[in-house]
C-alpha atoms as a PDB file:
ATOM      1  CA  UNK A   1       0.000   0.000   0.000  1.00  0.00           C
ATOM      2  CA  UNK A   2       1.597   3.526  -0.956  1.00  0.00           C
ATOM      3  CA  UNK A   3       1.567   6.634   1.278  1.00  0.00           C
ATOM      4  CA  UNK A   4      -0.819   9.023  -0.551  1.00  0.00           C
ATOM      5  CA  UNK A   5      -0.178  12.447   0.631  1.00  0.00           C
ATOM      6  CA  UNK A   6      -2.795  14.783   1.506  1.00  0.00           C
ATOM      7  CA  UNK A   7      -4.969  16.660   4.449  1.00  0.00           C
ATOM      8  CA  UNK A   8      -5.682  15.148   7.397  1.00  0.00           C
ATOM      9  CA  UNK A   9      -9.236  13.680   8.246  1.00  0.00           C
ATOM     10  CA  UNK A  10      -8.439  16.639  11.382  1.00  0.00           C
ATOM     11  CA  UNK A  11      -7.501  19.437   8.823  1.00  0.00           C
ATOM     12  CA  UNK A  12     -10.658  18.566   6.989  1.00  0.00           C
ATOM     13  CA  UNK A  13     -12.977  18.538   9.336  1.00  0.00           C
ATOM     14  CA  UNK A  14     -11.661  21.863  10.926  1.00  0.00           C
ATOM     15  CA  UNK A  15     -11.774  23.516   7.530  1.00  0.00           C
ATOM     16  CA  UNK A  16     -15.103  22.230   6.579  1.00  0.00           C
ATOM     17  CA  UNK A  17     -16.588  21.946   9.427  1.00  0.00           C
ATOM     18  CA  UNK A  18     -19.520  19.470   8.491  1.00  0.00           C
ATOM     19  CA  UNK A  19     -18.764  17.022   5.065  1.00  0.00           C
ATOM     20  CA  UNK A  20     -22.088  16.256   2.914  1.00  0.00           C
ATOM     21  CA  UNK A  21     -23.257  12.572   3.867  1.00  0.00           C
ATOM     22  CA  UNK A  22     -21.962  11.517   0.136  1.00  0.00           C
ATOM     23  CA  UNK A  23     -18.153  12.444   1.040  1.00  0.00           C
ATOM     24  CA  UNK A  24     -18.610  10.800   4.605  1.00  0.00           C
ATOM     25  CA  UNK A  25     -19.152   7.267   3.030  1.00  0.00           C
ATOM     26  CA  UNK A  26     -16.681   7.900   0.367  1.00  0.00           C
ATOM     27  CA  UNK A  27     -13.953   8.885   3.557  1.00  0.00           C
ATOM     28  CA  UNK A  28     -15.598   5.680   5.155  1.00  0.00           C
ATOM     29  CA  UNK A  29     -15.172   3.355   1.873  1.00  0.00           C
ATOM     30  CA  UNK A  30     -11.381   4.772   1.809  1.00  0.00           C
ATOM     31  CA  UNK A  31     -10.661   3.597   5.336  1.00  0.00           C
ATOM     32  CA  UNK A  32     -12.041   0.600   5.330  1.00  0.00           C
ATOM     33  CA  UNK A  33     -10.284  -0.207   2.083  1.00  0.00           C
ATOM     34  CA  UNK A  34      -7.129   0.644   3.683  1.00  0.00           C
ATOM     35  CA  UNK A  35      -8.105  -1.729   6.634  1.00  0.00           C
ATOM     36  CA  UNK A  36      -8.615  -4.606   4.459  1.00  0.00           C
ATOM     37  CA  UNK A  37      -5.511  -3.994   2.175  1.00  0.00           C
ATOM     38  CA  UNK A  38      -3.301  -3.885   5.315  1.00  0.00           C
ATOM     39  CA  UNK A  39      -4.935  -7.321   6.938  1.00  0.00           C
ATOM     40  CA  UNK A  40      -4.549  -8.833   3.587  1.00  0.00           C
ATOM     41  CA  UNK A  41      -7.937  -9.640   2.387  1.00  0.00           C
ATOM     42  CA  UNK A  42     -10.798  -7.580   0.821  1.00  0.00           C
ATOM     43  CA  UNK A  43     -13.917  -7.063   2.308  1.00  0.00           C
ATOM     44  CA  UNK A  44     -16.649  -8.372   0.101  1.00  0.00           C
ATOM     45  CA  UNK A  45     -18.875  -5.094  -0.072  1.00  0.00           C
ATOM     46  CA  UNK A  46     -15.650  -3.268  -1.203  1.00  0.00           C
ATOM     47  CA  UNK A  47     -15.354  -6.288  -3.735  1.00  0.00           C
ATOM     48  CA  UNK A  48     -18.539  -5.485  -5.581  1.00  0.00           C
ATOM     49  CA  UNK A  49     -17.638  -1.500  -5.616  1.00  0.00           C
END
């Protein structure tokens, strides 16, 4: 998995102060993807996406 440089989930939040429901599931999907990549196995929801 490569280091993807960017803002913080922090930075974000201070700047924006509330995210549209939309980019709070795409944040979501992005974590969880990152979960499953580092435990070695893809979750079957992200499978289908």
């Amino acid at each position: 998995m490569e280091l993807v440089r960017g803002r913080s989930l922090q930075d974000l939040l201070t700047t924006e102060r509330a995210l549209p429901l939309s980019r709070v599931a795409q944040i979501g999907l992005q974590v969880l993807e990152a979960l499953s990549t580092r435990c070695g196995r893809l979750l079957p929801m992200l499978s289908a996406a």
